[in-house]
N, C-alpha and C. Protein backbone atom coordinates (compact mmCIF):
# COMPACT_ATOMS: atom_id res chain seq x y z
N UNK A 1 232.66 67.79 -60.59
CA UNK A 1 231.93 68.70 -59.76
C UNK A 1 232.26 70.12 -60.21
N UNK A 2 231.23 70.97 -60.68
CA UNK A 2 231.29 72.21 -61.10
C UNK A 2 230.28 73.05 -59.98
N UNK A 3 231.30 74.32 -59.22
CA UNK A 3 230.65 75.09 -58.41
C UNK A 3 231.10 76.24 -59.03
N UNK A 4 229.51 77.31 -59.63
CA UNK A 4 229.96 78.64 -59.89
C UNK A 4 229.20 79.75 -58.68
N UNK A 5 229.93 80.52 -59.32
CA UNK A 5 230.11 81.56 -58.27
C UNK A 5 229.12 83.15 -58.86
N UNK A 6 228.09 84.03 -58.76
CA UNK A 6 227.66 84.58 -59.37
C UNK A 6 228.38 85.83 -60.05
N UNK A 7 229.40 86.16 -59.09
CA UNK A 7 230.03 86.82 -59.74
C UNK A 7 231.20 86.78 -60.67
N UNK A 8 231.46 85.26 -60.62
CA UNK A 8 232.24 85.46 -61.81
C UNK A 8 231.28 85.28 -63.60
N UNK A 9 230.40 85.46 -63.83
CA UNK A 9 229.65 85.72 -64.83
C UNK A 9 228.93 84.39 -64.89
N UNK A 10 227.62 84.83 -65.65
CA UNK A 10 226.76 83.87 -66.33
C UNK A 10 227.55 83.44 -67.80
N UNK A 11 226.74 82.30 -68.25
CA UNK A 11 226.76 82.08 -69.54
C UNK A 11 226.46 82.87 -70.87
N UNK A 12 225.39 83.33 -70.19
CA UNK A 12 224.93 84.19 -71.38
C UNK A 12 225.38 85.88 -71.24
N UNK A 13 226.17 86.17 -70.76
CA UNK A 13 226.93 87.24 -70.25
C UNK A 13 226.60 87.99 -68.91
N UNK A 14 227.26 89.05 -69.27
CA UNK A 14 227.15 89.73 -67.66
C UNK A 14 226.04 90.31 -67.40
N UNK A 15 225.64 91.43 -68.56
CA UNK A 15 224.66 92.08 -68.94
C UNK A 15 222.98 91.17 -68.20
N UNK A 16 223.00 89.76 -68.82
CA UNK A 16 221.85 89.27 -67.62
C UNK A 16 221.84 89.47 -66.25
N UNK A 17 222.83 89.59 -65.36
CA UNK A 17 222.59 90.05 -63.93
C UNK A 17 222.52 91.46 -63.58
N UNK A 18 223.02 92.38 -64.42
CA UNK A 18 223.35 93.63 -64.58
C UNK A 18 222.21 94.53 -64.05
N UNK A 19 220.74 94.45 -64.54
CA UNK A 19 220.06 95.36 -64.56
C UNK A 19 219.39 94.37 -62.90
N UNK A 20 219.23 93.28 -63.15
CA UNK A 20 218.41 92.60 -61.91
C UNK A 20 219.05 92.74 -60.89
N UNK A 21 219.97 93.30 -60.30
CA UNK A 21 221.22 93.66 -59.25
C UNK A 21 220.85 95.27 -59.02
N UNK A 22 220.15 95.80 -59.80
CA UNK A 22 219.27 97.15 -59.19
C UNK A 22 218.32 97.19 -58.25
N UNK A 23 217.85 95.97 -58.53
CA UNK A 23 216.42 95.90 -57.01
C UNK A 23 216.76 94.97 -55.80
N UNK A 24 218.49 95.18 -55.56
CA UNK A 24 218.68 94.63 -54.33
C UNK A 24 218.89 96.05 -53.56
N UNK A 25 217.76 96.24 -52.83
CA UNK A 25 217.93 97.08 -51.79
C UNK A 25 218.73 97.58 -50.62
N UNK A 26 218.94 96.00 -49.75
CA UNK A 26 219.93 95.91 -48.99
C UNK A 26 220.84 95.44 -49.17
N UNK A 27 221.92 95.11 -48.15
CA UNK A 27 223.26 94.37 -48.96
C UNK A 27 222.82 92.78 -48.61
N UNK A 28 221.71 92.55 -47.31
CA UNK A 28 221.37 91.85 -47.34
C UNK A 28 220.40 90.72 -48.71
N UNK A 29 219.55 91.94 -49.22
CA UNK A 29 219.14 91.33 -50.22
C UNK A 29 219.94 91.18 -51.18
N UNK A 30 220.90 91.38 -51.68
CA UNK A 30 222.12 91.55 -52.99
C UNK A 30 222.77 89.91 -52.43
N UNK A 31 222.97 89.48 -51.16
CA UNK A 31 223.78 88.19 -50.88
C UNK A 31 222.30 87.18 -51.13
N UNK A 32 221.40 87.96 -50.51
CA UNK A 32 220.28 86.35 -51.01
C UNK A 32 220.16 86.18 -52.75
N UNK A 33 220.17 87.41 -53.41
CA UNK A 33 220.07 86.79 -54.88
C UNK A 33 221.47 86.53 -55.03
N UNK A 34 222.39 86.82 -54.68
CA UNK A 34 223.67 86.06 -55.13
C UNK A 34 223.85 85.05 -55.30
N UNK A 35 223.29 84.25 -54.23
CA UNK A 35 223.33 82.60 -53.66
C UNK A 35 222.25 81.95 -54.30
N UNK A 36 221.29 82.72 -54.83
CA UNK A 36 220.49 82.01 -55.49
C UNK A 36 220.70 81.69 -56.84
N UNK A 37 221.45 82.94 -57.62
CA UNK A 37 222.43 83.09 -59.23
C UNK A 37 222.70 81.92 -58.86
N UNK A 38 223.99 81.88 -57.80
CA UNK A 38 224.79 81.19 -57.91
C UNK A 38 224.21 79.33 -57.82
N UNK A 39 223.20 78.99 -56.96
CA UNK A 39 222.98 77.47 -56.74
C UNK A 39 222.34 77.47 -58.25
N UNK A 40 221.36 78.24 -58.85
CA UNK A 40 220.73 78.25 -60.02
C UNK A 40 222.17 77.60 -61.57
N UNK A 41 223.30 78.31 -61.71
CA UNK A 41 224.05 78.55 -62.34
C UNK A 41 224.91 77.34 -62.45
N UNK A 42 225.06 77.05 -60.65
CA UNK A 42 225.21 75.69 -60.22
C UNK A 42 225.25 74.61 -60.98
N UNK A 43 223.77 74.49 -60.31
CA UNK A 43 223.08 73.25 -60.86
C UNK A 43 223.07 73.44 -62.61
N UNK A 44 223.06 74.13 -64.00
CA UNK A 44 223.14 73.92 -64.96
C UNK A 44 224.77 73.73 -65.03
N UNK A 45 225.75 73.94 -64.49
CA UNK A 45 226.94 73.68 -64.70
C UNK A 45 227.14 72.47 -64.32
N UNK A 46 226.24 71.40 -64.02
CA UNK A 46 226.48 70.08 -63.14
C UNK A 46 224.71 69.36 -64.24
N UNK A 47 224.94 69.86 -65.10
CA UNK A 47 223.26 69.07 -66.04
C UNK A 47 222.43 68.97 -65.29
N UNK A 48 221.99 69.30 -64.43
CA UNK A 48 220.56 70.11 -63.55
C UNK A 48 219.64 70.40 -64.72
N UNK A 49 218.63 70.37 -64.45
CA UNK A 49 217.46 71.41 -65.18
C UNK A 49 217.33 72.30 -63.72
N UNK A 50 217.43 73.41 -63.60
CA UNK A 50 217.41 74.18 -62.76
C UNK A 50 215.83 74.21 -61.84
N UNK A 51 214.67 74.70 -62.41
CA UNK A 51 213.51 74.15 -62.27
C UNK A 51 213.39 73.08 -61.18
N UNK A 52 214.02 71.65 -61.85
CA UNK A 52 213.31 70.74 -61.50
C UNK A 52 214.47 70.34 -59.92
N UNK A 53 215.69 70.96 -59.79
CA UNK A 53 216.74 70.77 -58.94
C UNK A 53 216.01 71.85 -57.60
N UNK A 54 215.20 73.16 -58.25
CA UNK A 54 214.52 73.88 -57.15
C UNK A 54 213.58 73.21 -56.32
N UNK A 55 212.53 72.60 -57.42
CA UNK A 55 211.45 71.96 -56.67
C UNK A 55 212.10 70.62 -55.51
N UNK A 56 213.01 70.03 -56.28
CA UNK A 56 213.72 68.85 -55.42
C UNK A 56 214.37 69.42 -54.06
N UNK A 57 215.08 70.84 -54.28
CA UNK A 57 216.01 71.24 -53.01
C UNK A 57 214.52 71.84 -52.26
N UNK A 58 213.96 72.50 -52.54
CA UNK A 58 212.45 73.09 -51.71
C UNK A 58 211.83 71.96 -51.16
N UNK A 59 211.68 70.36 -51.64
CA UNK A 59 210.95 69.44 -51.10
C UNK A 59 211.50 68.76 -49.80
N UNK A 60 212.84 68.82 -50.14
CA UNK A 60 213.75 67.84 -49.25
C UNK A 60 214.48 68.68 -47.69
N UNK A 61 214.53 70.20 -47.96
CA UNK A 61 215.39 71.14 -47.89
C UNK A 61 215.00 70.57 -45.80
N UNK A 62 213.64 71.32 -46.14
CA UNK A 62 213.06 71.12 -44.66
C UNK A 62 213.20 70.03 -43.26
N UNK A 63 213.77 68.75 -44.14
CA UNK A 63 213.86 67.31 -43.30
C UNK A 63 215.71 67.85 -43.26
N UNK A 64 216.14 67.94 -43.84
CA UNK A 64 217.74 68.15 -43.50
C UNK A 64 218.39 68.65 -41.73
N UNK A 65 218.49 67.85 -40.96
CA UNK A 65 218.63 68.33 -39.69
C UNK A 65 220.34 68.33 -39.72
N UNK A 66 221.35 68.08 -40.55
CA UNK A 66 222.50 68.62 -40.27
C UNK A 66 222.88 69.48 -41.32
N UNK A 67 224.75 69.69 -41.46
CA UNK A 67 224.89 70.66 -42.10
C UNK A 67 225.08 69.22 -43.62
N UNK A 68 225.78 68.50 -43.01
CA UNK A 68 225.83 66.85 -44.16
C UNK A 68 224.51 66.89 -44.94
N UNK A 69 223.61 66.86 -43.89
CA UNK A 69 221.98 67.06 -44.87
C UNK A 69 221.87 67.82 -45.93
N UNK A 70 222.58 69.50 -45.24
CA UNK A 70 222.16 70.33 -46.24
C UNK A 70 222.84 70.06 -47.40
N UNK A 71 224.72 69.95 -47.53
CA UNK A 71 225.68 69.57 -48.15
C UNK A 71 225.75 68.65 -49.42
N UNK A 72 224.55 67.71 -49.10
CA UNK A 72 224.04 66.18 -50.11
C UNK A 72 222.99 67.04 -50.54
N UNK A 73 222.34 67.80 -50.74
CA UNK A 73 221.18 68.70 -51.17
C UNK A 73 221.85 69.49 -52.63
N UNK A 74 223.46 69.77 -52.25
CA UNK A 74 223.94 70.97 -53.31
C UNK A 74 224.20 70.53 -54.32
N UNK A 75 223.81 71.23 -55.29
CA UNK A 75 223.72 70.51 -57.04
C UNK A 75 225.00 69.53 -57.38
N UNK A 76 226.28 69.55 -56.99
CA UNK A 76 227.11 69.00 -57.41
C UNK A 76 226.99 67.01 -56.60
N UNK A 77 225.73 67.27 -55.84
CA UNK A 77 225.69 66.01 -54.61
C UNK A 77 224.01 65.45 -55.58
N UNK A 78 224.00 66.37 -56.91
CA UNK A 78 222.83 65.48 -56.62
C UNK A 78 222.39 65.01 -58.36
N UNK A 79 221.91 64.23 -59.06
CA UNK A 79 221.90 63.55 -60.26
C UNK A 79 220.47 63.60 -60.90
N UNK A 80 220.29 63.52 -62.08
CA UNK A 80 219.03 63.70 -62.73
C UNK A 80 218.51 62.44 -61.97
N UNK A 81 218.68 61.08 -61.93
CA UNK A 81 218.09 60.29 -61.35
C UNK A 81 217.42 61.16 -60.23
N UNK A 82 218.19 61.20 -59.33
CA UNK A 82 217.67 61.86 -58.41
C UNK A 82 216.49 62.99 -58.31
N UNK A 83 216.33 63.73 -59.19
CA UNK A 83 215.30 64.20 -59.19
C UNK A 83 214.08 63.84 -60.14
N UNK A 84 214.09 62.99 -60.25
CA UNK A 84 212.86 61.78 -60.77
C UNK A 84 212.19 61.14 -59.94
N UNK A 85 212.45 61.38 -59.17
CA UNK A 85 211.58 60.29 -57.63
C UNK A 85 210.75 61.30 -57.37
């Protein structure tokens, strides 16, 4: 199980988040792209195709009525099988 974190860097260096961290307006918006780096960054640190782990967490996301629901949703809970169905 690999969980990254956005701020401790991308793969392809820092410089990729660098300039896109200018059009967070609020501090609110700066934590929603954070969390998004971060599940994105995630899921390729866990062999995700990132893409196809979005469309899967966006399909399923909505039926999740606990926090367990949401929890089995996060890239490290979930397998290429799995997003083949």
């Amino acid at each position: 199980m690999k969980i990254v974190v956005a701020s401790a860097g991308f793969k392809e260096g820092p410089s990729v988040g660098r300039k896109n961290w200018l059009f967070n307006v609020t501090p609110e918006g700066a934590r929603a792209s954070s969390s998004f780096y971060s599940l994105i960054e995630t899921a390729k640190a866990n062999g995700l195709e990132p893409s196809k782990y979005l469309r899967y967490l966006f399909e399923k996301l909505p039926y999740a009525k606990t926090s367990e629901d949401v929890f089995n949703l996060l890239p490290m809970n979930i397998s290429e099988l799995d997003l083949k169905e």
